[in-house]
Protein backbone atom coordinates (compact mmCIF):
# COMPACT_ATOMS: atom_id res chain seq x y z
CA UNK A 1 -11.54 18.18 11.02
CA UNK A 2 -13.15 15.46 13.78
CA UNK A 3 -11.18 15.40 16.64
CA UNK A 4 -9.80 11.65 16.38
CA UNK A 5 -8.30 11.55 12.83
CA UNK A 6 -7.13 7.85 13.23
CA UNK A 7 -11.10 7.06 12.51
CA UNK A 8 -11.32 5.08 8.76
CA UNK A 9 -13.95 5.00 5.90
CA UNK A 10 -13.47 1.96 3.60
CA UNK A 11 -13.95 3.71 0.40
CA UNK A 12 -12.91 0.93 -1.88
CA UNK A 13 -13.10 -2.58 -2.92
CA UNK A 14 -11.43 -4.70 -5.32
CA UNK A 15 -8.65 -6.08 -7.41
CA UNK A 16 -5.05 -5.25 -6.32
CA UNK A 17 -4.45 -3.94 -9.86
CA UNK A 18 -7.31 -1.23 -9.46
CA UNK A 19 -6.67 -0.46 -5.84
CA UNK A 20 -3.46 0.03 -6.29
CA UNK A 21 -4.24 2.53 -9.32
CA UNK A 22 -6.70 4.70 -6.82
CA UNK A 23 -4.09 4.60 -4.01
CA UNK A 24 -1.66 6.55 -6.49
CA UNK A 25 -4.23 9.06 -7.49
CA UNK A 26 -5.04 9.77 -3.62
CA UNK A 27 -1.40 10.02 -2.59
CA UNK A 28 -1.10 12.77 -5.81
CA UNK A 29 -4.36 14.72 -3.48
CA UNK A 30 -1.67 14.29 -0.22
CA UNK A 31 -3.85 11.47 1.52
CA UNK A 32 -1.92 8.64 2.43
CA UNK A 33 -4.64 5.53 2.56
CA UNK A 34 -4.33 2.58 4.09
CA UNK A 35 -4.70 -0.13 1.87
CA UNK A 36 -5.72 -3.88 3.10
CA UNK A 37 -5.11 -7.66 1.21
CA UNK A 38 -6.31 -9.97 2.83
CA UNK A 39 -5.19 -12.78 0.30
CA UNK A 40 -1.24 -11.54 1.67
CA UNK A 41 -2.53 -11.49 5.14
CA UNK A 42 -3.25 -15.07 4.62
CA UNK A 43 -0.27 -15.90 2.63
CA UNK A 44 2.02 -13.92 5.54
CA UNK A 45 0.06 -16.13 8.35
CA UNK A 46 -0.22 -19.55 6.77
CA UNK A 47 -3.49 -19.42 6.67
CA UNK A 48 -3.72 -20.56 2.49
CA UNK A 49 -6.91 -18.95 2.07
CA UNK A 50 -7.87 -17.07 -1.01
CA UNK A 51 -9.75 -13.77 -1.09
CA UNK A 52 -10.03 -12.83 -4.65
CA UNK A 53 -10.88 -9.02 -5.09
CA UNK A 54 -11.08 -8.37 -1.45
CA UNK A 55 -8.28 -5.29 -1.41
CA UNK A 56 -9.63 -2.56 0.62
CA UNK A 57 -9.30 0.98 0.29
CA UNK A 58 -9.37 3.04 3.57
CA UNK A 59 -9.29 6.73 4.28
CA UNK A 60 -9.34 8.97 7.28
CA UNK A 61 -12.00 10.51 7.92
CA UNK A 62 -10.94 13.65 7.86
CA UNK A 63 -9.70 13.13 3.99
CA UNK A 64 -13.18 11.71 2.67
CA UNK A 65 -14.23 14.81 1.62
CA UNK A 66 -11.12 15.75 -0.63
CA UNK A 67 -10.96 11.64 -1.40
CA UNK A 68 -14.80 11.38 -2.52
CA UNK A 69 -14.70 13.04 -5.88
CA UNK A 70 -10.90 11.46 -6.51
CA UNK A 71 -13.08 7.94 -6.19
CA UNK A 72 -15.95 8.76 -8.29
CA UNK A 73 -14.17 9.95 -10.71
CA UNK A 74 -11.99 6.81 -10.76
CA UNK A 75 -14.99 4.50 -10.36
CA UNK A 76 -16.51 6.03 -13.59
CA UNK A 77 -13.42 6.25 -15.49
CA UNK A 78 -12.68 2.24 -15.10
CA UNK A 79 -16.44 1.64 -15.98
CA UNK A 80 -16.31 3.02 -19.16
């Protein structure tokens, strides 16, 4: 485990719909990700901008090992 656990690896981008899908498969594994929209940050802020399929997916890292394999597996899984 590295010392400062509040570090992040971006591990996915993409459409709400599908982020949302991996967050629930990590939080089954106990990691609690941190997920980012910018389209409702600029929504919340007035800004009117839209960012179509720029969701993020972030982890600590700490997690990435456990969350690697839960995201290739999910990556190939959609693909198909």
């Amino acid at each position: 485990m590295t010392e400062n656990t509040e570090e992040t690896v971006r591990i996915y981008t993409g459409s709400d719909i599908m982020a949302t899908a991996l967050v629930g498969r990590l939080e089954e594994a106990n990691i609690t990700p941190i997920l980012r929209d910018d389209e409702q940050s600029g929504v919340m802020f007035g800004s009117g901008s839209k960012f179509d399929d720029q969701v993020r997916v972030y982890v600590r890292k700490d997690e990435l090992a456990i969350a690697q394999p839960i995201v290739d597996a999910y990556l190939k899984e959609i693909e198909e």
